[in-house]
C-alpha atoms as a PDB file:
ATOM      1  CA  UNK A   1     -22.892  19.428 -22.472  1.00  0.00           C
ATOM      2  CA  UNK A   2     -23.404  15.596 -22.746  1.00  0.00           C
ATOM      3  CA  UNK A   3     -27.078  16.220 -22.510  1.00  0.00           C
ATOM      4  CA  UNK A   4     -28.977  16.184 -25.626  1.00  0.00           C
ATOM      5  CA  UNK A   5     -32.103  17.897 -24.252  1.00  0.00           C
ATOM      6  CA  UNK A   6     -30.016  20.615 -22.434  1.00  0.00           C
ATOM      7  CA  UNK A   7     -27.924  21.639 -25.405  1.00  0.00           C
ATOM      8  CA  UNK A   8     -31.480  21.725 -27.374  1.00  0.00           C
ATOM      9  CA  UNK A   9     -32.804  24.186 -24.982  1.00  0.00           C
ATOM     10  CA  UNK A  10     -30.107  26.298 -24.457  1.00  0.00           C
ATOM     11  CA  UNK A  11     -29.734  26.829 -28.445  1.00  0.00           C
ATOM     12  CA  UNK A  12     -33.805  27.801 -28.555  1.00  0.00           C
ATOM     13  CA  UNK A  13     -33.101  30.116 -25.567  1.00  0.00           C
ATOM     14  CA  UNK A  14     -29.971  31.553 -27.637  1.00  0.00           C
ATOM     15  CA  UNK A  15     -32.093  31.657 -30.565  1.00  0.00           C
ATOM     16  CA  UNK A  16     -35.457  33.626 -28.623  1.00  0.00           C
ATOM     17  CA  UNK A  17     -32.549  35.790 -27.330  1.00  0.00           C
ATOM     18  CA  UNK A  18     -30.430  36.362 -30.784  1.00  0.00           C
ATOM     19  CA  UNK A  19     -30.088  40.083 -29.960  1.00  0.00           C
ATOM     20  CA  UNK A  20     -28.471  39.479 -26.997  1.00  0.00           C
ATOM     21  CA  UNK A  21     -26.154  36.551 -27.735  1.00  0.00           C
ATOM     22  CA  UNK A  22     -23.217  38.959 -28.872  1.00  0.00           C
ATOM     23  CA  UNK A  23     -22.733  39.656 -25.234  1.00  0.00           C
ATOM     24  CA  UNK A  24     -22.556  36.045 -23.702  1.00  0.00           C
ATOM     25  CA  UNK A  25     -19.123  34.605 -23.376  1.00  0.00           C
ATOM     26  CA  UNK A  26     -19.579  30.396 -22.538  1.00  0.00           C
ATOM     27  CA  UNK A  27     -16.978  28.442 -20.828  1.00  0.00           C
ATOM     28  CA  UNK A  28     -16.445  24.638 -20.203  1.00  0.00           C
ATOM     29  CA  UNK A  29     -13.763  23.480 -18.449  1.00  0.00           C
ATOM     30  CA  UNK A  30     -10.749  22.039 -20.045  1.00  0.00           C
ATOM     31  CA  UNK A  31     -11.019  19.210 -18.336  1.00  0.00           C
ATOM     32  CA  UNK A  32     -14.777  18.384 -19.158  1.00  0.00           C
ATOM     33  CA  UNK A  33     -14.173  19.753 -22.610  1.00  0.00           C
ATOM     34  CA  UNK A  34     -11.435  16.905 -23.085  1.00  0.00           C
ATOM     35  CA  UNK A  35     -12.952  14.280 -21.248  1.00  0.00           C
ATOM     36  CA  UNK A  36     -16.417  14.881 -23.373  1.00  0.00           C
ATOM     37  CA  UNK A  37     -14.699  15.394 -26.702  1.00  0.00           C
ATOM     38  CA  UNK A  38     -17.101  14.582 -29.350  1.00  0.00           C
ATOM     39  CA  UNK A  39     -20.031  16.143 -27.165  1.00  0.00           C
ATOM     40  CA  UNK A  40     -17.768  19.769 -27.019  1.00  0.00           C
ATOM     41  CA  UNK A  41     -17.052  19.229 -30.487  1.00  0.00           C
ATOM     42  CA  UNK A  42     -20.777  18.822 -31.490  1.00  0.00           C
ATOM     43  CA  UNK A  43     -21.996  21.641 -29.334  1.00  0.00           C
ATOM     44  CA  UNK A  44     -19.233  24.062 -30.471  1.00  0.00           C
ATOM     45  CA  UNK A  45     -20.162  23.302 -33.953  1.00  0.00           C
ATOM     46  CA  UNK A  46     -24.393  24.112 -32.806  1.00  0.00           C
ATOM     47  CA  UNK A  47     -22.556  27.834 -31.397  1.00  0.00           C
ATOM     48  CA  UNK A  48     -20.709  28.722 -34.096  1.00  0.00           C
ATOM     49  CA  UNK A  49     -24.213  29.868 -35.803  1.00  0.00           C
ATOM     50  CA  UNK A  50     -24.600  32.388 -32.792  1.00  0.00           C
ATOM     51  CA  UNK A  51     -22.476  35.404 -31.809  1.00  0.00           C
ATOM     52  CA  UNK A  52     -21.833  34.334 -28.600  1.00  0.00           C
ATOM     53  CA  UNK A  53     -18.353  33.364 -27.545  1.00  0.00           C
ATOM     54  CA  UNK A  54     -17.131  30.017 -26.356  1.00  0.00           C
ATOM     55  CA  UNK A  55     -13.839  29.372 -24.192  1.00  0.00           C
ATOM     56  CA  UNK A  56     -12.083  26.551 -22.278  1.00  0.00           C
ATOM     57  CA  UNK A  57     -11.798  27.715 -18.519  1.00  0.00           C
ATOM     58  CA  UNK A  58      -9.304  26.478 -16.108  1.00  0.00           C
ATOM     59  CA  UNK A  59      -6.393  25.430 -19.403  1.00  0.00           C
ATOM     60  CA  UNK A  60      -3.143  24.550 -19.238  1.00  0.00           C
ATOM     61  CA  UNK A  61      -2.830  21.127 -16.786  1.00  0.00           C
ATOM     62  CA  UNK A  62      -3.729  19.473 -20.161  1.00  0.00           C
ATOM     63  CA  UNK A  63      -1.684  21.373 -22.635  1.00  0.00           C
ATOM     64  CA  UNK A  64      -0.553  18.513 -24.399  1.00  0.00           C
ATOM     65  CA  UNK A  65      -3.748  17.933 -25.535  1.00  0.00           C
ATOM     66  CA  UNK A  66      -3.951  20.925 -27.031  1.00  0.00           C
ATOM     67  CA  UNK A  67      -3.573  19.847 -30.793  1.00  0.00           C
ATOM     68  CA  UNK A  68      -7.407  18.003 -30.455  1.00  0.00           C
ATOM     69  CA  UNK A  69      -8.427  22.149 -30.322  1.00  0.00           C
ATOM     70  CA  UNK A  70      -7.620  23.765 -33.663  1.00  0.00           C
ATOM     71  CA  UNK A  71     -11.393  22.709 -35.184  1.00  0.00           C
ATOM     72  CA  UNK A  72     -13.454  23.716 -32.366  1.00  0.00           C
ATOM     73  CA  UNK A  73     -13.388  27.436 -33.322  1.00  0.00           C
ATOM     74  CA  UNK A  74     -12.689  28.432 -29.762  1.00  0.00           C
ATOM     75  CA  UNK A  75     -12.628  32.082 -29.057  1.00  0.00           C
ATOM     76  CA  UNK A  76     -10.200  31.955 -26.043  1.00  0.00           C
ATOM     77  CA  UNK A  77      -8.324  29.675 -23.616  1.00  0.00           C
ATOM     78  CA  UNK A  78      -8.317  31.285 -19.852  1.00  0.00           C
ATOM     79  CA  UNK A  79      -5.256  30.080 -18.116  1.00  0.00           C
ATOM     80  CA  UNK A  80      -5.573  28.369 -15.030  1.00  0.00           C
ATOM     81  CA  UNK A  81      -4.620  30.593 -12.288  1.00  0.00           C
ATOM     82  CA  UNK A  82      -2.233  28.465 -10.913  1.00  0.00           C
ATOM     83  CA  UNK A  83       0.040  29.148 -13.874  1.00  0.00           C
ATOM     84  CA  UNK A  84      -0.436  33.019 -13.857  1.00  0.00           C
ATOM     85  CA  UNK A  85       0.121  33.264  -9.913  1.00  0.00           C
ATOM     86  CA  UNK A  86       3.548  34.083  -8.962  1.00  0.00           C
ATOM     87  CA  UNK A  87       4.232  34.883 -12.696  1.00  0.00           C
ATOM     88  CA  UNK A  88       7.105  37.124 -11.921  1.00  0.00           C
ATOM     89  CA  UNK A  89       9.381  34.908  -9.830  1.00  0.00           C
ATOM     90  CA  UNK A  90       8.223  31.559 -11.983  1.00  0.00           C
ATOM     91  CA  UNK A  91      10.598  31.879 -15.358  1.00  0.00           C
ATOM     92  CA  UNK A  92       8.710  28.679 -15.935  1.00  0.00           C
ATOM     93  CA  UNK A  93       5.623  30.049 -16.102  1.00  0.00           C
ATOM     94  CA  UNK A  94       6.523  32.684 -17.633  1.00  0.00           C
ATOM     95  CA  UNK A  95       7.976  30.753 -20.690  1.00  0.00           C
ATOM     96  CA  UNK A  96       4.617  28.576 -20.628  1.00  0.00           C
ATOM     97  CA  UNK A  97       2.222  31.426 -20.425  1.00  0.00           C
ATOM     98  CA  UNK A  98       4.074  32.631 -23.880  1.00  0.00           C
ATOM     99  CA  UNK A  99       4.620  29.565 -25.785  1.00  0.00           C
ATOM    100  CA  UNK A 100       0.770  29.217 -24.851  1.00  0.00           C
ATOM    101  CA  UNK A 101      -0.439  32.464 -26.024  1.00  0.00           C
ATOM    102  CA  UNK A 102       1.309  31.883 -29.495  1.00  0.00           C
ATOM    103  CA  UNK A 103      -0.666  28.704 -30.067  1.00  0.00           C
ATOM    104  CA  UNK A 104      -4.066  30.084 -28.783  1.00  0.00           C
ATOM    105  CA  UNK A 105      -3.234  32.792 -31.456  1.00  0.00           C
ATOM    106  CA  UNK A 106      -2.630  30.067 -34.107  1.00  0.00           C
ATOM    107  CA  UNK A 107      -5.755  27.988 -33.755  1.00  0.00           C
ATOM    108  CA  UNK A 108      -7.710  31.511 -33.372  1.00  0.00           C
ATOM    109  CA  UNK A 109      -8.417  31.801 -29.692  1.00  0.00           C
ATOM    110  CA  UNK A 110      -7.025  34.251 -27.625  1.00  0.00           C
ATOM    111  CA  UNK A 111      -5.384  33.557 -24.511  1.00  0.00           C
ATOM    112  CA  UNK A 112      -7.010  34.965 -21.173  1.00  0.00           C
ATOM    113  CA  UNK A 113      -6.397  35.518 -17.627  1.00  0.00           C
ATOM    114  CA  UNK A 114      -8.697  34.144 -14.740  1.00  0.00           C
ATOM    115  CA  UNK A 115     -10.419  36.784 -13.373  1.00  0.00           C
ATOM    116  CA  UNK A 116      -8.989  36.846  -9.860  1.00  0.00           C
ATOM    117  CA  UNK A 117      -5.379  36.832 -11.395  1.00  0.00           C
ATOM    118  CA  UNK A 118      -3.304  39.960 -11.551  1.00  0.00           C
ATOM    119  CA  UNK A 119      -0.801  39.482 -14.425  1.00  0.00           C
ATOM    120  CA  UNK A 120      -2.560  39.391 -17.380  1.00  0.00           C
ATOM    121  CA  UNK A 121      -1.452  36.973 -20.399  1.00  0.00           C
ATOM    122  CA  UNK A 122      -3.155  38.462 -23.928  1.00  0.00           C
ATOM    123  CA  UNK A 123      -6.670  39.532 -24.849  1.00  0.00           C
ATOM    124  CA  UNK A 124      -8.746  37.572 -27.318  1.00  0.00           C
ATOM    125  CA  UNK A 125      -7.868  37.058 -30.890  1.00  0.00           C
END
C-alpha cells in the first residue's frame, strides 16, 4: 500500500480487468490502514473510480480511531474475531458489536463478520 509502483500496477491490472472488478472485495488491515494513513487514504481515493470494494480487516482493537474513517469511502469494517467469539455470554461484546455497527452504517460501511466466526454482526451498507 506504501508502494508507489505496486499501487500503479494493481490499478492498470484493475483497469485491463474493469469487467471483473465488481466482484473483488480488497481488505487492509486496520492496523496497517492506521499506521499508513495518508498512503490508505491516497489509494482508497485511486479505488473509488473502480467497482471493486474496499474494507478494513481485523477492526475493532483500534476503535477509537475510528473518526480518521468517515472520508475513506470504505465499504465495510470486518470485526475482529476476537470480539464476535463468545458473543452470547460477552454482554460486552455484545454492546460493542452494536454501537459499532451503527457507526459503520453512519460513515457508509457496513459492518462484517470474519469468516470463521459464527454470529454474524450486519451485512454491508
Amino acid at each position: 500500500m506504501t508502494n508507489a509502483s505496486f499501487r500503479e500496477r494493481l490499478l492498470g491490472l484493475l483497469g485491463e480487468h474493469a469487467a471483473e472488478t465488481s466482484r473483488l472485495w480488497l481488505e487492509v488491515s486496520e492496523n496497517g490502514a492506521l499506521r499508513y494513513l495518508a498512503a490508505f487514504r491516497e489509494f482508497c481515493r485511486a479505488l473509488r473510480a473502480t467497482d471493486c470494494r474496499i474494507g478494513l480487516d481485523h477492526f475493532g482493537h483500534q476503535f477509537s480511531q475510528i473518526g480518521v474513517l468517515h472520508d475513506l469511502g470504505l465499504d465495510y469494517l470486518k470485526v475482529d474475531s476476537s470480539f464476535v467469539r463468545g458473543l452470547d455470554s460477552n454482554r460486552g461484546n455484545a454492546a460493542f458489536l452494536k454501537g459499532l455497527t451503527g457507526i459503520a452504517h453512519s460513515i457508509g460501511a457496513g459492518a462484517r463478520r470474519g469468516r470463521g466466526d459464527r454470529a454474524g454482526v450486519a451485512g454491508p451498507a
